[in-house]
Protein backbone atom coordinates (compact mmCIF):
# COMPACT_ATOMS: atom_id res chain seq x y z
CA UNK A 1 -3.02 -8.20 24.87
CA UNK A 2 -1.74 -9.43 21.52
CA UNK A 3 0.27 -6.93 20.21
CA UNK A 4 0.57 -6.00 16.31
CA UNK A 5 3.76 -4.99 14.84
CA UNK A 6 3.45 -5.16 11.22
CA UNK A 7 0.19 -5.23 8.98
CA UNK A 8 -0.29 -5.90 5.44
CA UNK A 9 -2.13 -4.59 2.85
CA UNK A 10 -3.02 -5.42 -0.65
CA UNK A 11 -3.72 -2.91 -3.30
CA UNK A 12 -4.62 -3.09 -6.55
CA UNK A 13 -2.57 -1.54 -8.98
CA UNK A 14 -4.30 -1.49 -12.96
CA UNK A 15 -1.76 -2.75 -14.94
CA UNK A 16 -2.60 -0.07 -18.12
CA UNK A 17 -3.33 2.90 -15.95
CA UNK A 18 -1.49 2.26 -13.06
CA UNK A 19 -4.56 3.54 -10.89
CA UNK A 20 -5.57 2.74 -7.50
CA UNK A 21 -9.09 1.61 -7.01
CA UNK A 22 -11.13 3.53 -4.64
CA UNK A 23 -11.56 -0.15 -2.79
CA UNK A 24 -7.99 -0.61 -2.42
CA UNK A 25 -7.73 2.94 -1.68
CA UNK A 26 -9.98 2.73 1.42
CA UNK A 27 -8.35 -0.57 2.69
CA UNK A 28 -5.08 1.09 2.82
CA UNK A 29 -6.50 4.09 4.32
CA UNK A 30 -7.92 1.81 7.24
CA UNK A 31 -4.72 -0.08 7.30
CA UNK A 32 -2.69 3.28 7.87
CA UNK A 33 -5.10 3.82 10.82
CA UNK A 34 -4.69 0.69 12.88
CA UNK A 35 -1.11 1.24 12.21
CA UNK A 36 -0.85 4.53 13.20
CA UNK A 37 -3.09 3.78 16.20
CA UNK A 38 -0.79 0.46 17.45
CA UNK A 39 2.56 1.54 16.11
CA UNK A 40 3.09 -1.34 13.70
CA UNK A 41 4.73 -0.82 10.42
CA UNK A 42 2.85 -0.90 6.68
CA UNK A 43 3.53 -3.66 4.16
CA UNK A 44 1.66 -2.88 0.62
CA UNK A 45 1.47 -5.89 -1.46
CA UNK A 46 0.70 -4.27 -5.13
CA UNK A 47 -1.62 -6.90 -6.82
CA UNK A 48 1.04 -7.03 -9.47
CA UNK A 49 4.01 -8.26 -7.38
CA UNK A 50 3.99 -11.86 -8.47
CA UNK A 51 4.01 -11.25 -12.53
CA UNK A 52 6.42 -8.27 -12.98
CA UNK A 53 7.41 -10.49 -16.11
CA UNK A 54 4.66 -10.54 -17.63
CA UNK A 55 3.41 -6.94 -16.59
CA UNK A 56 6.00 -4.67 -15.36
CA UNK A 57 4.49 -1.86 -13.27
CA UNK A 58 4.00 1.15 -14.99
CA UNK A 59 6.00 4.52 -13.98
CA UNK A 60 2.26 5.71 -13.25
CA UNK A 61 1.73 2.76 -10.94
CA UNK A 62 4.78 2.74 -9.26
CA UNK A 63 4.14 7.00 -8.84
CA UNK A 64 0.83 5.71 -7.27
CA UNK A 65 2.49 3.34 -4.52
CA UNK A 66 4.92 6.21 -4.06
CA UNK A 67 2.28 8.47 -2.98
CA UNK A 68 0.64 5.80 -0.69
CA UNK A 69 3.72 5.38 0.90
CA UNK A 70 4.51 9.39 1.23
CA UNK A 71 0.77 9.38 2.20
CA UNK A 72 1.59 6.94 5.19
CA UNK A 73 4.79 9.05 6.13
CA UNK A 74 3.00 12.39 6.38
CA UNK A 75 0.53 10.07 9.11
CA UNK A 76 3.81 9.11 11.51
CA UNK A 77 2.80 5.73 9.64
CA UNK A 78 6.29 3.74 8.66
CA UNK A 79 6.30 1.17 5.77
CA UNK A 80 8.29 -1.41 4.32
C-alpha cells in the first residue's frame, strides 16, 4: 500500500480582498480529510506565492491562511 505523507494544496488567495474562494475552500477542506484520515502533513500553496513582488499578500489574506491553518490544527491535521 503506497503510503502518503505529505499532501498539497492550492488555494486561492484574492489579491484585493484577501478572500478565500468557496472552491479553494472546499479543496482544502477535502485535503484536511485525507490528511487527517492517513496521517500526512498539509502544504497550502497560496496562489500568490510566486509574485509577492508584485502583490504582497494582504494582512486580510495572510489572516485567511492563518485560519486555514488553525482550522487544520483544531482537526489533529499538521501543516507546513
Amino acid at each position: 500500500m503506497l503510503e502518503i505523507n505529505k499532501i498539497l494544496v492550492g488555494v486561492e488567495v484574492k489579491p484585493r480582498t484577501g478572500k478565500i474562494p468557496a472552491g479553494s475552500k472546499t479543496a482544502f477542506d477535502q485535503a484536511c480529510m485525507l490528511a487527517s484520515n492517513t496521517g500526512a502533513q498539509l502544504i497550502v500553496l497560496h496562489s500568490q506565492w510566486r509574485s509577492e513582488e508584485l502583490w504582497p499578500l494582504t494582512e486580510k489574506g495572510q489572516a485567511a491562511l492563518n485560519a486555514l491553518r488553525d482550522e487544520a490544527a483544531s482537526k489533529g491535521v499538521p501543516t507546513i
